[in-house]
PDB file of N, CA and C in Angstrom:
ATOM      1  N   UNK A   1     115.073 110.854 121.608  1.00  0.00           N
ATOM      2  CA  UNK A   1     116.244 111.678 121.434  1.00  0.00           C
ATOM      3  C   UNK A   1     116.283 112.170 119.989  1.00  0.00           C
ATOM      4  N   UNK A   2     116.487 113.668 120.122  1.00  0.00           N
ATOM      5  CA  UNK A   2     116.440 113.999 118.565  1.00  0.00           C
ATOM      6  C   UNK A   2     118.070 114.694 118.290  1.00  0.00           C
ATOM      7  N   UNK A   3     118.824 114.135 116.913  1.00  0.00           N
ATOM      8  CA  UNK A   3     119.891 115.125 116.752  1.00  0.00           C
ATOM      9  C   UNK A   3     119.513 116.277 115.838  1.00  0.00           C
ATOM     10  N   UNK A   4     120.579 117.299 115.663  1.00  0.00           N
ATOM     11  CA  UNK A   4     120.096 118.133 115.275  1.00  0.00           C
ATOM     12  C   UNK A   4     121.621 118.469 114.182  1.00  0.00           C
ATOM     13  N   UNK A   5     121.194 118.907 112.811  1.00  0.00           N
ATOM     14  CA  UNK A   5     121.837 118.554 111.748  1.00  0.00           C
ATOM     15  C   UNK A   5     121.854 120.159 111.294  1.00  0.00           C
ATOM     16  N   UNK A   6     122.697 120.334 110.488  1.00  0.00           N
ATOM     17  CA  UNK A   6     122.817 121.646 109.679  1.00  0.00           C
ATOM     18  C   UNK A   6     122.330 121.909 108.264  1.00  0.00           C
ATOM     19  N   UNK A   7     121.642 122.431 107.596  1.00  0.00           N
ATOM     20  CA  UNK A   7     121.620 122.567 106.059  1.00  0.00           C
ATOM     21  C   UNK A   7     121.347 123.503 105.273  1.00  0.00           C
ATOM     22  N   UNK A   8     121.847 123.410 104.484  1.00  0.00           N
ATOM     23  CA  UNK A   8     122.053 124.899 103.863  1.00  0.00           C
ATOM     24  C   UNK A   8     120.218 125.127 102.713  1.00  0.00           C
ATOM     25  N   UNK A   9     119.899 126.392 104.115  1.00  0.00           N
ATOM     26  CA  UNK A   9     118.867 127.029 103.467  1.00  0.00           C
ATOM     27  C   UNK A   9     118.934 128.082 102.532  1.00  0.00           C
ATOM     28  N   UNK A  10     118.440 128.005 101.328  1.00  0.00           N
ATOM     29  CA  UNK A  10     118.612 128.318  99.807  1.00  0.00           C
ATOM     30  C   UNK A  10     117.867 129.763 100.287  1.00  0.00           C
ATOM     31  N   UNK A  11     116.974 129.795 100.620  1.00  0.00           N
ATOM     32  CA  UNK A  11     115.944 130.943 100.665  1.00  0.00           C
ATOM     33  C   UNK A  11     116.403 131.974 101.989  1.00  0.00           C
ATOM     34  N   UNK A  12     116.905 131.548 103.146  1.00  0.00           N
ATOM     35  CA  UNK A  12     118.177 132.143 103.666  1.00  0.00           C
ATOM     36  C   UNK A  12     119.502 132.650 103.825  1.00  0.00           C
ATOM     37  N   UNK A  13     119.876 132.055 102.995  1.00  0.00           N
ATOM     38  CA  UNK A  13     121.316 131.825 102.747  1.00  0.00           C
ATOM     39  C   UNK A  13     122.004 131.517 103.700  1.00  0.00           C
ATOM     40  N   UNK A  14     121.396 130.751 104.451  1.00  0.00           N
ATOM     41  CA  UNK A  14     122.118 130.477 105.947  1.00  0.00           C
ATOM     42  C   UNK A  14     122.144 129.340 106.307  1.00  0.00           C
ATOM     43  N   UNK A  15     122.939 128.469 107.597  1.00  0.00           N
ATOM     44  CA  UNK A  15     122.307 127.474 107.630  1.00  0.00           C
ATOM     45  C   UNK A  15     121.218 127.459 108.594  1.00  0.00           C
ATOM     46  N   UNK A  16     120.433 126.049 108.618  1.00  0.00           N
ATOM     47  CA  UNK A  16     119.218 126.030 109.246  1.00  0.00           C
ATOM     48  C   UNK A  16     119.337 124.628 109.865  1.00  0.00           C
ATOM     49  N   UNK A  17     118.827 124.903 111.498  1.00  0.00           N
ATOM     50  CA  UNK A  17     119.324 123.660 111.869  1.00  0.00           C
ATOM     51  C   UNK A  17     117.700 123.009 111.722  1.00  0.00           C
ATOM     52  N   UNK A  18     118.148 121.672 111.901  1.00  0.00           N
ATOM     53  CA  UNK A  18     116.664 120.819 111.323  1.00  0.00           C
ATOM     54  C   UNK A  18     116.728 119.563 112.255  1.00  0.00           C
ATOM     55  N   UNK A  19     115.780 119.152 112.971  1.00  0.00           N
ATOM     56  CA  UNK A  19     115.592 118.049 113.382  1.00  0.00           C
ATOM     57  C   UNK A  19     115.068 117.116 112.648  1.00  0.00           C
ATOM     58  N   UNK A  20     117.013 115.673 113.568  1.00  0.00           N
ATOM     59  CA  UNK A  20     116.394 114.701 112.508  1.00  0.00           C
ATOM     60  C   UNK A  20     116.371 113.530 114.092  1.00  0.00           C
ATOM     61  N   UNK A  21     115.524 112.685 113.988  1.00  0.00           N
ATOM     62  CA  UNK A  21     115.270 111.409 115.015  1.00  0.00           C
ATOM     63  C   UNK A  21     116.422 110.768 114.728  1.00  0.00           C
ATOM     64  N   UNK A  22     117.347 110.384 115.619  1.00  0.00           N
ATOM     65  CA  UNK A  22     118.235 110.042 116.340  1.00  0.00           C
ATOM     66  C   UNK A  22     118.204 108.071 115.572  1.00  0.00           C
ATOM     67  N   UNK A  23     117.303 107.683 115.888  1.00  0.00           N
ATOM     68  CA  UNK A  23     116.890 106.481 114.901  1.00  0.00           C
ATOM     69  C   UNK A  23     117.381 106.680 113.395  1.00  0.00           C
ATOM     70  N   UNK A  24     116.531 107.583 113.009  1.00  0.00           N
ATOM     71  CA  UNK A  24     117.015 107.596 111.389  1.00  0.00           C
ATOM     72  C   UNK A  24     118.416 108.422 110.975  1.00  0.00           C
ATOM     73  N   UNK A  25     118.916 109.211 111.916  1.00  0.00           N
ATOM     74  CA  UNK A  25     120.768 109.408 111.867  1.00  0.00           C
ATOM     75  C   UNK A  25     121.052 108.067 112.172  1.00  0.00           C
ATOM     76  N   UNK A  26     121.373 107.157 112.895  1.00  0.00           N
ATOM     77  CA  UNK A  26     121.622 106.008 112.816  1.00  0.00           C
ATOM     78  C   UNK A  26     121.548 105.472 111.931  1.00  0.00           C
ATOM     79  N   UNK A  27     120.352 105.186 111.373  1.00  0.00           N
ATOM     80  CA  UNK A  27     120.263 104.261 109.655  1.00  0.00           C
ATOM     81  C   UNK A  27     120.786 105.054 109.050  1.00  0.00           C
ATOM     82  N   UNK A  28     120.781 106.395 108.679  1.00  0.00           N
ATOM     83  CA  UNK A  28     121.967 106.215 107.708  1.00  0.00           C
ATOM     84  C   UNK A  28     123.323 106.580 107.787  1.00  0.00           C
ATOM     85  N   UNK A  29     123.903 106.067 109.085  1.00  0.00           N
ATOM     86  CA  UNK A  29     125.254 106.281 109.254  1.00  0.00           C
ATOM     87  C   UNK A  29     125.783 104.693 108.913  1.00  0.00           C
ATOM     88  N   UNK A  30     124.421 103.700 109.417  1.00  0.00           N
ATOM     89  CA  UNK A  30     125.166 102.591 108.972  1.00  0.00           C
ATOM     90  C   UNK A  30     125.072 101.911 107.450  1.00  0.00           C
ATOM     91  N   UNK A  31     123.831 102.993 106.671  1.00  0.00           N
ATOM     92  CA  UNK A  31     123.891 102.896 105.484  1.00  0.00           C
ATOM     93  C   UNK A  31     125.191 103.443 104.715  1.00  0.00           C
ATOM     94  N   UNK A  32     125.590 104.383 105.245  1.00  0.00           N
ATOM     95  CA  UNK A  32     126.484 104.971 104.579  1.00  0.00           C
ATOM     96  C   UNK A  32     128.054 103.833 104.990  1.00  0.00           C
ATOM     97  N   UNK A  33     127.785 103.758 105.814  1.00  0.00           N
ATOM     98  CA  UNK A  33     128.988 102.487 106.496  1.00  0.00           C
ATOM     99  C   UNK A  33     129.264 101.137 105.919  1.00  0.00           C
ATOM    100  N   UNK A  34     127.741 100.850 105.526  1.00  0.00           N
ATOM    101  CA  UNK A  34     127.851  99.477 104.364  1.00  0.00           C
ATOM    102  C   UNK A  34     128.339  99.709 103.185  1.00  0.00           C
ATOM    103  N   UNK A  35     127.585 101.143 102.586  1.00  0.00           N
ATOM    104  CA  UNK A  35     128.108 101.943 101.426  1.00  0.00           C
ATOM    105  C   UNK A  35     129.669 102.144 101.331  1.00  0.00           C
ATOM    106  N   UNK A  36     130.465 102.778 101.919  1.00  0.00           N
ATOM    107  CA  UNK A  36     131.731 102.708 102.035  1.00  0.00           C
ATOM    108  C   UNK A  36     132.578 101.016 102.216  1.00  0.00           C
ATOM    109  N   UNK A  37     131.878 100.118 102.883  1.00  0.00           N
ATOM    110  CA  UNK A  37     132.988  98.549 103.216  1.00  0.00           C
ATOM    111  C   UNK A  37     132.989  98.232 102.101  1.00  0.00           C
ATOM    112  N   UNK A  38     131.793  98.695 101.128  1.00  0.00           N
ATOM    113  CA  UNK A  38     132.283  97.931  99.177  1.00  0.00           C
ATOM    114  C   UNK A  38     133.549  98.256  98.643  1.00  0.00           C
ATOM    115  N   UNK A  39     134.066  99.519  99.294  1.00  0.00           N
ATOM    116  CA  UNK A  39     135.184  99.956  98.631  1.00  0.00           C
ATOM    117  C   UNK A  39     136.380  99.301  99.555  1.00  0.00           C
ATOM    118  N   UNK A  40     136.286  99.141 100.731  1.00  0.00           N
ATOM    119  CA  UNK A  40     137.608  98.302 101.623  1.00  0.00           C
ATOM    120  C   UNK A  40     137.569  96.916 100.757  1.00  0.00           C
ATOM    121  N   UNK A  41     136.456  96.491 100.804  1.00  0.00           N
ATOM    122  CA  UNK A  41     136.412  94.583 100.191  1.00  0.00           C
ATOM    123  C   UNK A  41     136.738  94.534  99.170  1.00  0.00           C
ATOM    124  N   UNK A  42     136.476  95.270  98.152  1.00  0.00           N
ATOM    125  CA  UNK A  42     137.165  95.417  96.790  1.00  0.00           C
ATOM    126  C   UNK A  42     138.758  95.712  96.583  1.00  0.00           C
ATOM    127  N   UNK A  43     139.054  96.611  97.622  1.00  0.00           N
ATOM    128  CA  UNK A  43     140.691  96.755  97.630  1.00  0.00           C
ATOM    129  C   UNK A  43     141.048  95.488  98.398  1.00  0.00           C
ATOM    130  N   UNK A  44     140.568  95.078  99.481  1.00  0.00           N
ATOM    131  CA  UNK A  44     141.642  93.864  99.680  1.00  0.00           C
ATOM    132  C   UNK A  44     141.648  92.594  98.766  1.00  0.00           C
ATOM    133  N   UNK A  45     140.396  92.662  98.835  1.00  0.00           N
ATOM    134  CA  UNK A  45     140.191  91.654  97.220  1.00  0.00           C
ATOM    135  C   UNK A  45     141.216  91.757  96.717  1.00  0.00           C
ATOM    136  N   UNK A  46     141.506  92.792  95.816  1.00  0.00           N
ATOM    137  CA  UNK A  46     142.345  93.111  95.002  1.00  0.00           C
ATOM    138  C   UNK A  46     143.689  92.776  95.235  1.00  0.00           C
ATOM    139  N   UNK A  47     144.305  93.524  96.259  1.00  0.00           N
ATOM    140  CA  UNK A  47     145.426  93.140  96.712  1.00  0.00           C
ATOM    141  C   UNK A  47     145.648  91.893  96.530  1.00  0.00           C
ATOM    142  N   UNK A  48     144.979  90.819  97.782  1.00  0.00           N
ATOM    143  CA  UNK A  48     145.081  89.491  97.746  1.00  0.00           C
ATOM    144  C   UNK A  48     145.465  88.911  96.009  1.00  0.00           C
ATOM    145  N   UNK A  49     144.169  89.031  95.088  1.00  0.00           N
ATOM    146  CA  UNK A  49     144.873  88.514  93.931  1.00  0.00           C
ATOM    147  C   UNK A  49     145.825  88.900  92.619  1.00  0.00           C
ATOM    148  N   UNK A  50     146.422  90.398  93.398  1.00  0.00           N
ATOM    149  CA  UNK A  50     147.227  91.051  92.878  1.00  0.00           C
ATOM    150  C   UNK A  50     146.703  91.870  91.117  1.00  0.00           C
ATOM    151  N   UNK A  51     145.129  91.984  91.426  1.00  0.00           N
ATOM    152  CA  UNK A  51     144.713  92.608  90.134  1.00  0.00           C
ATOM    153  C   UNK A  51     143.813  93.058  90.408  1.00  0.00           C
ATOM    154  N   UNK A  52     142.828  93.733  89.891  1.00  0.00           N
ATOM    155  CA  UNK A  52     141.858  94.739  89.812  1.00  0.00           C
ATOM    156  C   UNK A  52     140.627  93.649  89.942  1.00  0.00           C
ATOM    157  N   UNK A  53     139.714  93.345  91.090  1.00  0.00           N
ATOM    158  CA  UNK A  53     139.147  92.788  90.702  1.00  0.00           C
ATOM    159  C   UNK A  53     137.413  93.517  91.702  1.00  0.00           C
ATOM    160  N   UNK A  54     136.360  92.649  91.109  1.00  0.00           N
ATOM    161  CA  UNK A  54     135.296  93.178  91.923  1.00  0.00           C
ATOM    162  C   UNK A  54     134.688  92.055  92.295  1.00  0.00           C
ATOM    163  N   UNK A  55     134.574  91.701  93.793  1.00  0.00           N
ATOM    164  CA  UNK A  55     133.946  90.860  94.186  1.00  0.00           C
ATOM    165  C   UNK A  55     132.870  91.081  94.477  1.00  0.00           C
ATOM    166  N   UNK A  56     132.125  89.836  94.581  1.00  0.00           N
ATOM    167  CA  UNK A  56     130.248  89.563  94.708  1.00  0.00           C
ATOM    168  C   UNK A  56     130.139  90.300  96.019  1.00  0.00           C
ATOM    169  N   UNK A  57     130.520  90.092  96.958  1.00  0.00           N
ATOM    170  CA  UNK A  57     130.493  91.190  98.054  1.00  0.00           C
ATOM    171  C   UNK A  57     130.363  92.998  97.706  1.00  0.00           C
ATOM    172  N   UNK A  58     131.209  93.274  96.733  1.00  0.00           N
ATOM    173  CA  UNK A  58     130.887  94.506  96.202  1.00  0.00           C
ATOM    174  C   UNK A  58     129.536  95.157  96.133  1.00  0.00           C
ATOM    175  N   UNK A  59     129.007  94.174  95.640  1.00  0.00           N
ATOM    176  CA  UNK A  59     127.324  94.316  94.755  1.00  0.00           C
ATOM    177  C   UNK A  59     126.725  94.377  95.995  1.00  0.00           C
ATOM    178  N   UNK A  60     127.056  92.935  96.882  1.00  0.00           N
ATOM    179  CA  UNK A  60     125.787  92.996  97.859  1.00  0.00           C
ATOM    180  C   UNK A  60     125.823  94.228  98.800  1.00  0.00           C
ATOM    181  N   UNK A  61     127.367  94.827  99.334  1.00  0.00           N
ATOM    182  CA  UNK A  61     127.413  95.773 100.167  1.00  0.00           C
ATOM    183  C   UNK A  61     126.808  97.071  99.322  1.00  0.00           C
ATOM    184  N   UNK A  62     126.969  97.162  98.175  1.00  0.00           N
ATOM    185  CA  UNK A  62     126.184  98.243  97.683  1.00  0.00           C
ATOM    186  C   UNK A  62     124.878  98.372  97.460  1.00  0.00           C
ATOM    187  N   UNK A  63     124.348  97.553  97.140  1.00  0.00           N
ATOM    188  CA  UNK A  63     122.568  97.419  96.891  1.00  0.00           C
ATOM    189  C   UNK A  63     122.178  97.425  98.884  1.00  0.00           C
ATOM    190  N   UNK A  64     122.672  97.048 100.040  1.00  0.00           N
ATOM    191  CA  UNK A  64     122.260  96.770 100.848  1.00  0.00           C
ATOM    192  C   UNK A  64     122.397  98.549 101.617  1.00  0.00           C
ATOM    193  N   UNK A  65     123.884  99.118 101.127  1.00  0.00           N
ATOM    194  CA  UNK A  65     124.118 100.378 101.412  1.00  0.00           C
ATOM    195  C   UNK A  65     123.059 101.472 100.911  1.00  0.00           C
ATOM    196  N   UNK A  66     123.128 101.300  99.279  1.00  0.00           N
ATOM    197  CA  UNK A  66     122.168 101.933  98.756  1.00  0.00           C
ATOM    198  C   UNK A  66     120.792 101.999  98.982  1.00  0.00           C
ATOM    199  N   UNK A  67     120.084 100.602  99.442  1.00  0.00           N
ATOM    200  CA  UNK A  67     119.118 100.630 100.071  1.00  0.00           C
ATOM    201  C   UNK A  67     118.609 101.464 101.519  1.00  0.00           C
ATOM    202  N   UNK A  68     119.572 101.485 102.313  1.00  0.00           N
ATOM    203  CA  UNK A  68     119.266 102.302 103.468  1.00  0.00           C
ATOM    204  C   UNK A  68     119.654 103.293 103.397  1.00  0.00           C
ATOM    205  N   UNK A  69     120.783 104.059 102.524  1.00  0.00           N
ATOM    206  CA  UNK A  69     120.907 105.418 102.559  1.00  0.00           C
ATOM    207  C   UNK A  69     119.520 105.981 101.470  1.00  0.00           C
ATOM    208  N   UNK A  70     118.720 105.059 100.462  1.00  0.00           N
ATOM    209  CA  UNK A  70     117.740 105.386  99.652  1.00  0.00           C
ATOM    210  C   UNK A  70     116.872 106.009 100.816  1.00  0.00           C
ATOM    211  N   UNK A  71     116.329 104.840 101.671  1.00  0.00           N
ATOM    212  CA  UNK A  71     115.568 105.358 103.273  1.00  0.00           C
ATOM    213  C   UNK A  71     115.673 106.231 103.532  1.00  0.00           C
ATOM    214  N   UNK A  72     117.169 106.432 104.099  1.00  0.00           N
ATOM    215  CA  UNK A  72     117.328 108.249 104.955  1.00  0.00           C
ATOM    216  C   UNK A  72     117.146 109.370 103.903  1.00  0.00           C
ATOM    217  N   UNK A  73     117.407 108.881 102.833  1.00  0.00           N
ATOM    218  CA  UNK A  73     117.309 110.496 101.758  1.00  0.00           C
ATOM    219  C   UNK A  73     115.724 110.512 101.374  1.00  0.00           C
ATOM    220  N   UNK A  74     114.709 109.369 101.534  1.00  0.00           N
ATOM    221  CA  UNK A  74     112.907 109.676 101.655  1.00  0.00           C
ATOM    222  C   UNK A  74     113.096 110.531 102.653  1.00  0.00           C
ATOM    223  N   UNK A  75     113.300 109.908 103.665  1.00  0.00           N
ATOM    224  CA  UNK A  75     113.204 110.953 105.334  1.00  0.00           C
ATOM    225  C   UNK A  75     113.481 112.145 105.143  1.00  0.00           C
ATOM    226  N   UNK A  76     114.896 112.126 104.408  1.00  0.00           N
ATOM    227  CA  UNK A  76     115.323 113.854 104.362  1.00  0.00           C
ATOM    228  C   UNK A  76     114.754 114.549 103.405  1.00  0.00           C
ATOM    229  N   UNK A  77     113.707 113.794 102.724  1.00  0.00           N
ATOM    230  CA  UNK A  77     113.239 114.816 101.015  1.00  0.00           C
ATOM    231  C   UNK A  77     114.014 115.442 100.181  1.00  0.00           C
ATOM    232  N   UNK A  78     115.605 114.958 100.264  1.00  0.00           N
ATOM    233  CA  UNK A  78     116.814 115.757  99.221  1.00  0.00           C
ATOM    234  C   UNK A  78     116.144 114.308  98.154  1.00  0.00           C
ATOM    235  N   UNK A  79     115.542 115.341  97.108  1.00  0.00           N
ATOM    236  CA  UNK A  79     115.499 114.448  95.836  1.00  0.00           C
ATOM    237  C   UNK A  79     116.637 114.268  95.149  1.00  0.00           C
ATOM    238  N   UNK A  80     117.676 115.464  95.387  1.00  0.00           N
ATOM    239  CA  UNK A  80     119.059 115.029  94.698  1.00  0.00           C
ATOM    240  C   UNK A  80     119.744 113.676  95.015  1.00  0.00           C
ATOM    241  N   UNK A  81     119.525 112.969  96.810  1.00  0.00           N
ATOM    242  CA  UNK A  81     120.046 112.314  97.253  1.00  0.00           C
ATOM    243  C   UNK A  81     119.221 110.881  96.845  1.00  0.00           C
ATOM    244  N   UNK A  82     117.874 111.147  96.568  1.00  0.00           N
ATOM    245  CA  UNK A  82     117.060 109.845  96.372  1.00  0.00           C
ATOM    246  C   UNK A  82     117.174 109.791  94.526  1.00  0.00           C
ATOM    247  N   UNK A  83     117.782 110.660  93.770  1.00  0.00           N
ATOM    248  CA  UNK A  83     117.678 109.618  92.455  1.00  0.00           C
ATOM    249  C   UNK A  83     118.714 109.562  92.311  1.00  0.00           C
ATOM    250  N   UNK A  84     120.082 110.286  93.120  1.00  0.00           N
ATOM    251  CA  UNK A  84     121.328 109.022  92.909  1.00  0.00           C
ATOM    252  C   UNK A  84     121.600 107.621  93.391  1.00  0.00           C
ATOM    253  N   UNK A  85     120.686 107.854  94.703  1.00  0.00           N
ATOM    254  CA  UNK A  85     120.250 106.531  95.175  1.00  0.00           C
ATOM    255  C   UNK A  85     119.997 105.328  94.498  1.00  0.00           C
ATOM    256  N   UNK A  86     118.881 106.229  94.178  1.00  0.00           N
ATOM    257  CA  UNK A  86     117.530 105.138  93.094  1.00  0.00           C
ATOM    258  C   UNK A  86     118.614 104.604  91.698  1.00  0.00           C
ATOM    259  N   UNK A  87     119.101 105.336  91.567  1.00  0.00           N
ATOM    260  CA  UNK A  87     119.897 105.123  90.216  1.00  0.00           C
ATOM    261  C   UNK A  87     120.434 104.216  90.430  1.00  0.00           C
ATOM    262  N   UNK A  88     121.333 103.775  91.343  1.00  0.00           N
ATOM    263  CA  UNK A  88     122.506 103.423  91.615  1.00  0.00           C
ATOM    264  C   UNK A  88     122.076 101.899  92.033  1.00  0.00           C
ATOM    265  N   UNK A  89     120.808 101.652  92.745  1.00  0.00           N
ATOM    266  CA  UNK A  89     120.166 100.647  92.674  1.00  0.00           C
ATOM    267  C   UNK A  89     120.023  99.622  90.991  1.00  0.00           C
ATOM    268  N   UNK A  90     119.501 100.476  90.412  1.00  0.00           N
ATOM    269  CA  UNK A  90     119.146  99.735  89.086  1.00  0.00           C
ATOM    270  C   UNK A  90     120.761  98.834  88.810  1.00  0.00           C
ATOM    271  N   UNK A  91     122.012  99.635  88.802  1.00  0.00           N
ATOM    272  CA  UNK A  91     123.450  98.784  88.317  1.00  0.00           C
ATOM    273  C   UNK A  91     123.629  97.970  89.289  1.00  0.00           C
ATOM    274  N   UNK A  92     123.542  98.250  91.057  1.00  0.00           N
ATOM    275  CA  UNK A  92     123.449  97.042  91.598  1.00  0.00           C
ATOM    276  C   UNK A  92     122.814  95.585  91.531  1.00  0.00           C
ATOM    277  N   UNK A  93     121.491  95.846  91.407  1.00  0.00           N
ATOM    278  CA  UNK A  93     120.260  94.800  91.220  1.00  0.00           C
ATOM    279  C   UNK A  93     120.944  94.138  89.754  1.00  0.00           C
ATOM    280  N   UNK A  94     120.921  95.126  88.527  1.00  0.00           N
ATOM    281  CA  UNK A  94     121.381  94.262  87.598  1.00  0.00           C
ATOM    282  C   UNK A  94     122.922  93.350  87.463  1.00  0.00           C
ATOM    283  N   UNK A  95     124.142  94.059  88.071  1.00  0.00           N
ATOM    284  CA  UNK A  95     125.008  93.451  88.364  1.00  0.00           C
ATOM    285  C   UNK A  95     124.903  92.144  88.990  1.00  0.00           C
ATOM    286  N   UNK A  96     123.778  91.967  90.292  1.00  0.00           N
ATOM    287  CA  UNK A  96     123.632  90.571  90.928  1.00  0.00           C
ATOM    288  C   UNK A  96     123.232  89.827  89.556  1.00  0.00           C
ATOM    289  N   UNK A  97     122.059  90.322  88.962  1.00  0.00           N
ATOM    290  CA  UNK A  97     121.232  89.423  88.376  1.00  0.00           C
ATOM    291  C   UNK A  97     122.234  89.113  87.082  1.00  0.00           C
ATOM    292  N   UNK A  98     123.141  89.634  86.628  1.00  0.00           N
ATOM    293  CA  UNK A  98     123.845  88.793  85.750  1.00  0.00           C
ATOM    294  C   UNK A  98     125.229  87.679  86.576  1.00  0.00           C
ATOM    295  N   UNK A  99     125.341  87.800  87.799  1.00  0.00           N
ATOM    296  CA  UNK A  99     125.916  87.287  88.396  1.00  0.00           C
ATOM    297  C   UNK A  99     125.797  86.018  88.719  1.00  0.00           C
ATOM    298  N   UNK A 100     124.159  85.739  89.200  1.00  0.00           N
ATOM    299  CA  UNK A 100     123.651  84.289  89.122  1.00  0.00           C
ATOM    300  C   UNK A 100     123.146  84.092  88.104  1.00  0.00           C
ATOM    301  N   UNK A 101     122.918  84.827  87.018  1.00  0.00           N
ATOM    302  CA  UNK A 101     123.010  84.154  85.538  1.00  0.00           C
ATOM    303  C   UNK A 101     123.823  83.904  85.064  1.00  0.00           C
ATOM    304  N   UNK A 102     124.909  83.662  85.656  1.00  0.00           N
ATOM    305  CA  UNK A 102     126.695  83.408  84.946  1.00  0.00           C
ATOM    306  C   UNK A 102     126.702  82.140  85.814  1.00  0.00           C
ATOM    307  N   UNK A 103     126.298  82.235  87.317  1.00  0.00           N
ATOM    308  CA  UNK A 103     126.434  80.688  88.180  1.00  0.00           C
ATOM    309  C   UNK A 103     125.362  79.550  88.184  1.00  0.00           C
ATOM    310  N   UNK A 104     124.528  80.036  87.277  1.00  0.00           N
ATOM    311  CA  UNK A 104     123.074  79.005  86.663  1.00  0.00           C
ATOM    312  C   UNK A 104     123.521  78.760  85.601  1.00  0.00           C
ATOM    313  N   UNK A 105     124.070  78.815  84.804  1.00  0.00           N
ATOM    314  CA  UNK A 105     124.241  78.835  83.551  1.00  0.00           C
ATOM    315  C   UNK A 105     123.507  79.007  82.484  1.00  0.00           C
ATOM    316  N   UNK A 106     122.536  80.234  82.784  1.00  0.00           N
ATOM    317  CA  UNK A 106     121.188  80.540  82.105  1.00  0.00           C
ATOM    318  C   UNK A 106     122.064  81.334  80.734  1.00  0.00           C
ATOM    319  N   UNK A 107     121.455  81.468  79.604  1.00  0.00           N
ATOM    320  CA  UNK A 107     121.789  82.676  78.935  1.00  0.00           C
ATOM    321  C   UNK A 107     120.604  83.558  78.604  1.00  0.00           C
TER     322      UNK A 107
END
């Protein structure tokens, strides 16, 4: 099963519909779905302790989001979409890694 997506062709000025495998719309609807629950878990977080806070869940739903929407934007070849991706990886990954360097008590 293939869906079929819209995008705006530069050299047309139109849109152009493009087949994408039905599989990889899936990954990244649920990439984008993990991508978005960082922001629900962080607000109830918040709420609950009545302050601004960012929980370890944050990080993981984002590096795990970012990771599969990184996937679908290889698939789609929008390089715009793969080095905000990619970017966005590096503050995740490092956010964990000072995270269990705060619960090891490494310095």
């Amino acid at each position: 099963m293939v869906a079929k997506s819209c995008t705006l062709n530069p050299n047309q000025g139109a849109l152009n519909m493009q087949d994408i495998p039905t599989s990889w719309l899936i990954l990244g609807l649920i990439g984008q779905a993990l991508f978005s629950m960082r922001f629900l878990i962080q607000w109830i977080y918040s709420e609950k302790h009545k302050k601004s806070i960012i929980p370890h869940a944050f990080w993981y739903f984002s590096l795990a989001g970012g990771l599969t929407l990184l996937s679908y934007a290889i698939l789609r070849q929008d390089p715009v979409f793969i080095i905000g991706q990619g970017m966005g990886l590096f503050v995740y990954i490092r956010n964990l890694m000072l995270i269990r360097k705060e619960h090891t008590g490494s310095t």
